[in-house]
C-alpha atoms as a PDB file:
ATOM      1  CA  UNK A   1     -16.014  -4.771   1.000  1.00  0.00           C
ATOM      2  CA  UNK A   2     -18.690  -6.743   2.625  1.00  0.00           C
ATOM      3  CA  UNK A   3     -20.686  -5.596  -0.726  1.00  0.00           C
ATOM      4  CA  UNK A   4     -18.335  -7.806  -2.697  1.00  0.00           C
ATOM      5  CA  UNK A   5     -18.348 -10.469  -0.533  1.00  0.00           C
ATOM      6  CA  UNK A   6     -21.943 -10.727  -0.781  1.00  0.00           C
ATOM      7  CA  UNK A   7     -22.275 -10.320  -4.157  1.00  0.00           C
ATOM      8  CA  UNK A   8     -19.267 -13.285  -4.955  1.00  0.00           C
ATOM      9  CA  UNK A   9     -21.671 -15.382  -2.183  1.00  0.00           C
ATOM     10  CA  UNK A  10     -24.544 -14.230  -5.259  1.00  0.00           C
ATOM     11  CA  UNK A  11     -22.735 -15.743  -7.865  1.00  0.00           C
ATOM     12  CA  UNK A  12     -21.537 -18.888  -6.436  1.00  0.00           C
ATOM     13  CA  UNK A  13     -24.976 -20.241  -5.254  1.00  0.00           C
ATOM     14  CA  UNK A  14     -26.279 -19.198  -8.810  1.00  0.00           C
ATOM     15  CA  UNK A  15     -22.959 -21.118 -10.595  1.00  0.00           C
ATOM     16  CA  UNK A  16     -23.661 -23.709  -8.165  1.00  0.00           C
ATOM     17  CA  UNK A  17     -27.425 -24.400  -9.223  1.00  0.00           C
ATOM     18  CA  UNK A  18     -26.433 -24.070 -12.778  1.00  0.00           C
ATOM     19  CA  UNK A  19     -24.033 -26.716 -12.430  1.00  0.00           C
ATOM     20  CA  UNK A  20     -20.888 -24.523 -12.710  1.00  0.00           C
ATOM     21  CA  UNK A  21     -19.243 -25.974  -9.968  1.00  0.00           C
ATOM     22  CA  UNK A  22     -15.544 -24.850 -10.902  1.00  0.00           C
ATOM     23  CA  UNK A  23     -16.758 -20.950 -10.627  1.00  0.00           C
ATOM     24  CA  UNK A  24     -19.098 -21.540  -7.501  1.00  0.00           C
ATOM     25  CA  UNK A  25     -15.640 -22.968  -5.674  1.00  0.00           C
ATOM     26  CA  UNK A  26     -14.106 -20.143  -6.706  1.00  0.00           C
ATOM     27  CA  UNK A  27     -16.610 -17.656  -6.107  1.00  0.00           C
ATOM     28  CA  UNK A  28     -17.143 -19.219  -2.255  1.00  0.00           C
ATOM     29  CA  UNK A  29     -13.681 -18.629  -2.062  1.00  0.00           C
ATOM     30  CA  UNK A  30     -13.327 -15.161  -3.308  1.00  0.00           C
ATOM     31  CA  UNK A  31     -16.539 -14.455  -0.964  1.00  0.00           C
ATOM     32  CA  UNK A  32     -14.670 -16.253   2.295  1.00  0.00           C
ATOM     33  CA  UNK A  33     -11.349 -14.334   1.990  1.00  0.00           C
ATOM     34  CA  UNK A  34     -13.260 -11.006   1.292  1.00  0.00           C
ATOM     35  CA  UNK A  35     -15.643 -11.623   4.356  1.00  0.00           C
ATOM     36  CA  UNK A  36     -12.166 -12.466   6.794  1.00  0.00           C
ATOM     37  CA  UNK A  37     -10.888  -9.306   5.332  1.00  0.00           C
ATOM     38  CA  UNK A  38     -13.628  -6.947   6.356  1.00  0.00           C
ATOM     39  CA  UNK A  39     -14.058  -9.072   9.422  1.00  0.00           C
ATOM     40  CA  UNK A  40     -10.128  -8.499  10.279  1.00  0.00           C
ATOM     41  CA  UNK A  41     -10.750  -4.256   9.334  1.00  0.00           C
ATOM     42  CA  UNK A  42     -13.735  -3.875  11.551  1.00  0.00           C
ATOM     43  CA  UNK A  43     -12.290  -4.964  14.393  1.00  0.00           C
ATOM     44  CA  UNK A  44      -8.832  -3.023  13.802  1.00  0.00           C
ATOM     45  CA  UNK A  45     -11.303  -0.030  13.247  1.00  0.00           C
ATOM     46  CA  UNK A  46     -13.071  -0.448  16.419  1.00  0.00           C
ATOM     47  CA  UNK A  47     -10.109  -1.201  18.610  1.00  0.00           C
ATOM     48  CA  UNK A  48      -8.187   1.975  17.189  1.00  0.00           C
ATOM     49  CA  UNK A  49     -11.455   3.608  18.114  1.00  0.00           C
ATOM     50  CA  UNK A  50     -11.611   2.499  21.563  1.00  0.00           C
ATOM     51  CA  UNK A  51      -7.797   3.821  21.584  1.00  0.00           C
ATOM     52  CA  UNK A  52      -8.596   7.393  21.072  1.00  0.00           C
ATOM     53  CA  UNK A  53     -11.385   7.149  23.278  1.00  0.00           C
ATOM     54  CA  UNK A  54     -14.419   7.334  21.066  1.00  0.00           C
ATOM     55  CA  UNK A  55     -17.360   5.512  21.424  1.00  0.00           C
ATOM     56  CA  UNK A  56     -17.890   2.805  19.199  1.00  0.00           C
ATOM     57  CA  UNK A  57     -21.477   4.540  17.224  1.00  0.00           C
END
């Protein structure tokens, strides 16, 4: 997921210096909510790990 998110961020600075500034927003915004995603998931991930008692590696 953080692949995507880096590969929206890609596209938007390239729309962006082409002057496509309706599909950079749009890719920064794609890129932002898939970023809060994984964000959100890793840290679910390492608190159920903690849980169960295993270290965080």
């Amino acid at each position: 997921m953080l692949g995507w998110a880096l590969t929206f961020l890609v596209l938007a600075l390239v729309a962006g210096l082409l002057g496509f500034s309706g599909l950079a927003g749009a890719s920064a915004n794609i890129a932002w909510v898939l970023f809060v995603v994984f964000l959100v998931l890793m840290v679910v991930s390492a608190v159920a790990r903690a849980l169960r008692g295993q270290s965080p590696a």
